[in-house]
C-alpha atoms as a PDB file:
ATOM      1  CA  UNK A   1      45.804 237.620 142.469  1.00  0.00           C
ATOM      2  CA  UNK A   2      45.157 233.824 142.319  1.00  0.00           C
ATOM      3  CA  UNK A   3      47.932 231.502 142.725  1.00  0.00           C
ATOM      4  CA  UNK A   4      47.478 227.739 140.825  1.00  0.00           C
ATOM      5  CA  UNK A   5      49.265 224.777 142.703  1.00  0.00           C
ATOM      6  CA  UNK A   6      51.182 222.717 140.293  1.00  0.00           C
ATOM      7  CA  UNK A   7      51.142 219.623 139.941  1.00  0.00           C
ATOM      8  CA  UNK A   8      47.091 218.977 140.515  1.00  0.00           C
ATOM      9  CA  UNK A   9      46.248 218.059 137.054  1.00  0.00           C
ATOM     10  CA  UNK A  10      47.046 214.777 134.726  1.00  0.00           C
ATOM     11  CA  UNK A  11      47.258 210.942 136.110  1.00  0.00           C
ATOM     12  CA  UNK A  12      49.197 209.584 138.645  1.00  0.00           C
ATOM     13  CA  UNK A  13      51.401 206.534 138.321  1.00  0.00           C
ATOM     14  CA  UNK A  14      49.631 204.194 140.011  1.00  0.00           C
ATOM     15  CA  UNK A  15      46.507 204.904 137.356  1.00  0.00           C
ATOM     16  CA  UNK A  16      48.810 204.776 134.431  1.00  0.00           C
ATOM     17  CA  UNK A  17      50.004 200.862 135.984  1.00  0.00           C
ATOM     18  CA  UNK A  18      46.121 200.106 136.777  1.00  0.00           C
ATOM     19  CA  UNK A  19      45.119 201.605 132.770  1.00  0.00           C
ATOM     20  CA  UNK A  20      48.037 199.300 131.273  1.00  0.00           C
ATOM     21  CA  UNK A  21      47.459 196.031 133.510  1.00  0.00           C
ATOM     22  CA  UNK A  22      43.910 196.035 132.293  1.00  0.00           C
ATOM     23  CA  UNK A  23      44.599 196.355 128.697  1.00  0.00           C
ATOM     24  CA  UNK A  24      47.549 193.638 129.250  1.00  0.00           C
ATOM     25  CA  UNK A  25      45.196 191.089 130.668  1.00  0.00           C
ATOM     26  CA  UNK A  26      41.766 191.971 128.353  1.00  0.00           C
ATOM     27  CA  UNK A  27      44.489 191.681 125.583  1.00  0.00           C
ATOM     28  CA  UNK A  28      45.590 188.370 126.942  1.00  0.00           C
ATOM     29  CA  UNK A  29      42.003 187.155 126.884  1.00  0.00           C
ATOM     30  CA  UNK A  30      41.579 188.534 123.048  1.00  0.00           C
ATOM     31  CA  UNK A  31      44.461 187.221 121.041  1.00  0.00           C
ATOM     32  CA  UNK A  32      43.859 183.192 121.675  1.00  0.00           C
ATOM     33  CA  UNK A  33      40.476 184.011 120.227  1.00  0.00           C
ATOM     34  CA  UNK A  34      41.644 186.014 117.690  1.00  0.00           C
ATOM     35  CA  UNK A  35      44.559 183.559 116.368  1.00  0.00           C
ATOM     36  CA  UNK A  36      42.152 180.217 116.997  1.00  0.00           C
ATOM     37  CA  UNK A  37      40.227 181.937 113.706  1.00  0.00           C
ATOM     38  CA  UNK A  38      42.342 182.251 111.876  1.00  0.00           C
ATOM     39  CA  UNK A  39      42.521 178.565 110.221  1.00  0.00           C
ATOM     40  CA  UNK A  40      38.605 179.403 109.201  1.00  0.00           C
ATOM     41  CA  UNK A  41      38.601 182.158 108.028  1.00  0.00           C
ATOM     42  CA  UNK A  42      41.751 180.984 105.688  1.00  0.00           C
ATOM     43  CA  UNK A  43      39.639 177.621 104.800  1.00  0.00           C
ATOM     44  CA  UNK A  44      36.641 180.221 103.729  1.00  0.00           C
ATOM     45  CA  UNK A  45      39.716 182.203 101.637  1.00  0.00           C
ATOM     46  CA  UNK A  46      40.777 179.014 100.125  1.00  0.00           C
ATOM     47  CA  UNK A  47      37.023 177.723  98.611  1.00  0.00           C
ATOM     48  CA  UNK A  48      36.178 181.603  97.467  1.00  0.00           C
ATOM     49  CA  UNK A  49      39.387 181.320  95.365  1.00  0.00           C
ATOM     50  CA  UNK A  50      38.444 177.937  94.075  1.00  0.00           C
ATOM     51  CA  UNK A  51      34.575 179.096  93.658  1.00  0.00           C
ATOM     52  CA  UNK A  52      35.972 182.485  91.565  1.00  0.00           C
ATOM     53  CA  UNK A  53      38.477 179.740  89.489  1.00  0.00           C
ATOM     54  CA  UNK A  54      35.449 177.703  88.098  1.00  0.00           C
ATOM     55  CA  UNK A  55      33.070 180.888  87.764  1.00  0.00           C
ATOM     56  CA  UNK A  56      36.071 182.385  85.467  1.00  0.00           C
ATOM     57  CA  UNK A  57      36.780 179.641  83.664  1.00  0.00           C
ATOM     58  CA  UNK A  58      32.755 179.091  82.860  1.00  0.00           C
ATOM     59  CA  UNK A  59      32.257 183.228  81.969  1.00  0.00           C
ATOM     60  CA  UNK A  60      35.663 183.416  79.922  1.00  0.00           C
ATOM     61  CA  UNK A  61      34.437 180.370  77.505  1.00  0.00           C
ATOM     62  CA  UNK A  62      31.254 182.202  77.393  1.00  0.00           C
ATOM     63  CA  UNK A  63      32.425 185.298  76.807  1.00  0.00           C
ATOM     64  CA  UNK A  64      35.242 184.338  74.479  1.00  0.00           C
ATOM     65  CA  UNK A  65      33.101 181.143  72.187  1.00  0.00           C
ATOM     66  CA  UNK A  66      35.882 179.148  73.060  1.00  0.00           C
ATOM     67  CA  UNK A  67      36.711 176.319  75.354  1.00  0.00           C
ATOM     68  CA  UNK A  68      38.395 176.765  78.281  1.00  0.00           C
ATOM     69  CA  UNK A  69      40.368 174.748  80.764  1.00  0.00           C
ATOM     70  CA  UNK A  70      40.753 175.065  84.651  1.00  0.00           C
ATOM     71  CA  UNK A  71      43.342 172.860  85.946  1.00  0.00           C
ATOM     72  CA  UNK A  72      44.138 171.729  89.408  1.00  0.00           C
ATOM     73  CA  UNK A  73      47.234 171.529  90.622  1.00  0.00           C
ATOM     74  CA  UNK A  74      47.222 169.763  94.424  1.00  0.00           C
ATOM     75  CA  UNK A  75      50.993 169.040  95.208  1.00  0.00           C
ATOM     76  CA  UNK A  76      51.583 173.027  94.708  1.00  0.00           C
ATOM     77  CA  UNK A  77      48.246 174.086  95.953  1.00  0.00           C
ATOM     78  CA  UNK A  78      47.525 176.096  92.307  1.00  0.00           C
ATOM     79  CA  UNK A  79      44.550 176.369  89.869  1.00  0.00           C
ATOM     80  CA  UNK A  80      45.318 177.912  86.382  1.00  0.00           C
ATOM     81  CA  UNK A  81      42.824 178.982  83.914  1.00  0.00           C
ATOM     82  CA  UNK A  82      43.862 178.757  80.369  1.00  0.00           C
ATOM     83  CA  UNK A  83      42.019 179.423  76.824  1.00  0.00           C
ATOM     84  CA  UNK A  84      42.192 175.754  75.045  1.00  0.00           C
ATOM     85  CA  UNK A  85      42.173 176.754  71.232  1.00  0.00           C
ATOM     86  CA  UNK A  86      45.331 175.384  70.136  1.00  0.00           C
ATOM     87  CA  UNK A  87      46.914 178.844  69.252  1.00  0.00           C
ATOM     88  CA  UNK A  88      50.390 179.197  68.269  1.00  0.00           C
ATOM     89  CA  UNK A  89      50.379 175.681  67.648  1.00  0.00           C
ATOM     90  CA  UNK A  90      48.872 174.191  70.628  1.00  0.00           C
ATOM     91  CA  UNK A  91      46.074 171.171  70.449  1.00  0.00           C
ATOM     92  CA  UNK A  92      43.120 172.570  70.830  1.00  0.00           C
ATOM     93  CA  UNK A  93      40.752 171.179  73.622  1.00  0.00           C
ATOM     94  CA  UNK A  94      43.046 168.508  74.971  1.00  0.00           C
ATOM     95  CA  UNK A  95      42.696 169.839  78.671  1.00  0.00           C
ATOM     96  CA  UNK A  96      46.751 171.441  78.723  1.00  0.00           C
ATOM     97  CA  UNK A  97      48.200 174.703  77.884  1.00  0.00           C
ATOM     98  CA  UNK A  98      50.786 174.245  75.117  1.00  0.00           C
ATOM     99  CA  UNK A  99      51.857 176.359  71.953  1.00  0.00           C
ATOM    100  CA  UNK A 100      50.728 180.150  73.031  1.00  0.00           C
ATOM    101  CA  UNK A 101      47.744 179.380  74.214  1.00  0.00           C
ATOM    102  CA  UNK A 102      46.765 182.226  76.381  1.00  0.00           C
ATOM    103  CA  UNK A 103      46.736 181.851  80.432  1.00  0.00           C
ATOM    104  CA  UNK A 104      43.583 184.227  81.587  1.00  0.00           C
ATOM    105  CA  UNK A 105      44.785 183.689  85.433  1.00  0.00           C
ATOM    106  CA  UNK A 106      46.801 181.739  87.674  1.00  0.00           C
ATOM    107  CA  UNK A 107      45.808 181.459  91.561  1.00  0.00           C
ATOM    108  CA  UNK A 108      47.531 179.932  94.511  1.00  0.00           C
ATOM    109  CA  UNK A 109      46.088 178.451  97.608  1.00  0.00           C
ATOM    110  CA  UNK A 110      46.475 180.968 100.640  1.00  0.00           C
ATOM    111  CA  UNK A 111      48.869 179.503 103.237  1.00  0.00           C
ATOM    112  CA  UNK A 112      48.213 176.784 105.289  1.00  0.00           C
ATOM    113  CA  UNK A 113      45.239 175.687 102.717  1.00  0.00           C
ATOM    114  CA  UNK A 114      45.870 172.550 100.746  1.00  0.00           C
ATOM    115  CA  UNK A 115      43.797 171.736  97.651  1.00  0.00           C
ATOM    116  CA  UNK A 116      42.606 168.483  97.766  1.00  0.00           C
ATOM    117  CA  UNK A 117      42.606 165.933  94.214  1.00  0.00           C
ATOM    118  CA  UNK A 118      39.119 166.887  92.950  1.00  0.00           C
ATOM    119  CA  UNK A 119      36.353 163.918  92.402  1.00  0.00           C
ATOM    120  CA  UNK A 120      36.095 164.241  88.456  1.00  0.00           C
ATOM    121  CA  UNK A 121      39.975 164.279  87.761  1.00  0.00           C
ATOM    122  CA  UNK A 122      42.667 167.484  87.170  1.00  0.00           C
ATOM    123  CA  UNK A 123      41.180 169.094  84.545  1.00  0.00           C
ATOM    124  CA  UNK A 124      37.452 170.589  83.708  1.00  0.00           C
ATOM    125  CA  UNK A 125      36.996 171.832  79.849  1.00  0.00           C
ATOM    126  CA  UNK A 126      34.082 174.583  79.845  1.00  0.00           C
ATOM    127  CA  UNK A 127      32.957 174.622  75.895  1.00  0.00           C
ATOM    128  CA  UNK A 128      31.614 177.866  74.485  1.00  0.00           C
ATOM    129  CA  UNK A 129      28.006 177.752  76.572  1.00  0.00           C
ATOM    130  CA  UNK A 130      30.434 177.155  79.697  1.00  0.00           C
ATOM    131  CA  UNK A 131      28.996 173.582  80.246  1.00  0.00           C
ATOM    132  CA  UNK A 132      31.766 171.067  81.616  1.00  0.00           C
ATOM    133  CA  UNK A 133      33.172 167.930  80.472  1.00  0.00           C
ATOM    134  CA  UNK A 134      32.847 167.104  83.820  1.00  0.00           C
ATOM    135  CA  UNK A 135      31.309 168.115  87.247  1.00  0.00           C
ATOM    136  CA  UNK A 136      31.246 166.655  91.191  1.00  0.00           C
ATOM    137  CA  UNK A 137      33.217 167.978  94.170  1.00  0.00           C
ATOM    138  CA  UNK A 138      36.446 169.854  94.979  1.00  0.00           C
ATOM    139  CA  UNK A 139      37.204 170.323  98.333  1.00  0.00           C
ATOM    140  CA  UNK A 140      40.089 172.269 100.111  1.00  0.00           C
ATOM    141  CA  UNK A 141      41.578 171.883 103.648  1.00  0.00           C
ATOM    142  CA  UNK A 142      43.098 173.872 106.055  1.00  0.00           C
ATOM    143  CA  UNK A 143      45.903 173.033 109.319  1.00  0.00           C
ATOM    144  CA  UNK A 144      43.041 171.797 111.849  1.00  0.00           C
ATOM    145  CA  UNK A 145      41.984 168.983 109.292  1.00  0.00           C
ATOM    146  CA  UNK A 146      38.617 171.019 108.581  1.00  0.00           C
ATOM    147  CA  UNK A 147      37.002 170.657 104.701  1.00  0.00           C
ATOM    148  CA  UNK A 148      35.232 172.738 102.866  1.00  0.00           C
ATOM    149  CA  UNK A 149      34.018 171.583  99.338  1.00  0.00           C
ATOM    150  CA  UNK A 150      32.389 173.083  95.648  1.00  0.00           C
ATOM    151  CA  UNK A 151      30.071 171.060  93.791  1.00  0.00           C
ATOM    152  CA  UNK A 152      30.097 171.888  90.217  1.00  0.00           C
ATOM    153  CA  UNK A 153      26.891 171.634  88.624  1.00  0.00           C
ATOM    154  CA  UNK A 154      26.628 169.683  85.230  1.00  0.00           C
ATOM    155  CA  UNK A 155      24.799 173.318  84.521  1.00  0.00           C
ATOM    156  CA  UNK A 156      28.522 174.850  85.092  1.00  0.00           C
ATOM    157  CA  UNK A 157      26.880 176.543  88.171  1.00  0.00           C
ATOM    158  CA  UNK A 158      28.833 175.897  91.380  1.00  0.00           C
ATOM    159  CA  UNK A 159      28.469 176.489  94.853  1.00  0.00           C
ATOM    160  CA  UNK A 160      29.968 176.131  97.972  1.00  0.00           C
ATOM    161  CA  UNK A 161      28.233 173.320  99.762  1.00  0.00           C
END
């Protein structure tokens, strides 16, 4: 008959401490790192959502054969993209949403992003073949001061430069 001392199997104490000290201090080297991105990866959130405003606003008049507006809104950090056709009493294709003219979407700026007063004014108008009124640069900013701008194409194309 064998006899099996107890105790001989599992970790000790001391190699539980040693196990946790070195995840506290690779931990400790990780998290700076990982919080010091996150202003740039926001500042890349913030120009996608302005990139996917303009590319809705261009494929909605398209798709629709009617003009429609994207408006920027920099004191509140928005963008809203509205059919201009004057419905429900509206005027048609004078750049604001009044009457029932329908909204297709609204965004907001991710936090800590601030949406800087575009170079060709508030308001683009894409007409039914989605070419703007207007085109030039938009640019958005994040906490460490960093830019990152779209240039809209006369085409309608933009791009993040």
């Amino acid at each position: 008959m064998k006899h099996h001392s107890i105790g001989t199997t599992g970790f000790s104490i001391v190699e539980l401490l040693v196990v946790i000290a070195i995840i506290g201090i690779l931990a400790s080297l990780a998290i700076p790192n990982f919080i010091s991105s996150i202003p740039k990866y926001s500042l890349g959130s913030g120009a996608r959502e302005l990139l996917s405003a303009m590319q809705l606003a261009r494929m909605t008049a398209i798709k629709e054969n009617s003009n429609v507006a994207l408006s920027f809104d920099p004191v509140t950090g928005s963008l809203t993209v509205h059919v201009d056709n004057g419905e429900g009493g509206g005027t048609a294709d004078d750049k604001v949403r009044n009457g029932a003219e329908r909204l297709i979407k609204f965004y907001q700026m991710p936090s800590g992003i601030e949406l800087l007063s575009p170079s060709f004014g508030q308001v683009i108008l894409f007409n039914n073949r989605g070419i703007p009124d207007v085109n030039g640069d938009a640019s958005v900013r994040n906490k460490l001061s960093k830019t990152s701008t779209i240039r809209l194409l006369a085409s309608g194309h933009a791009r993040i430069q």
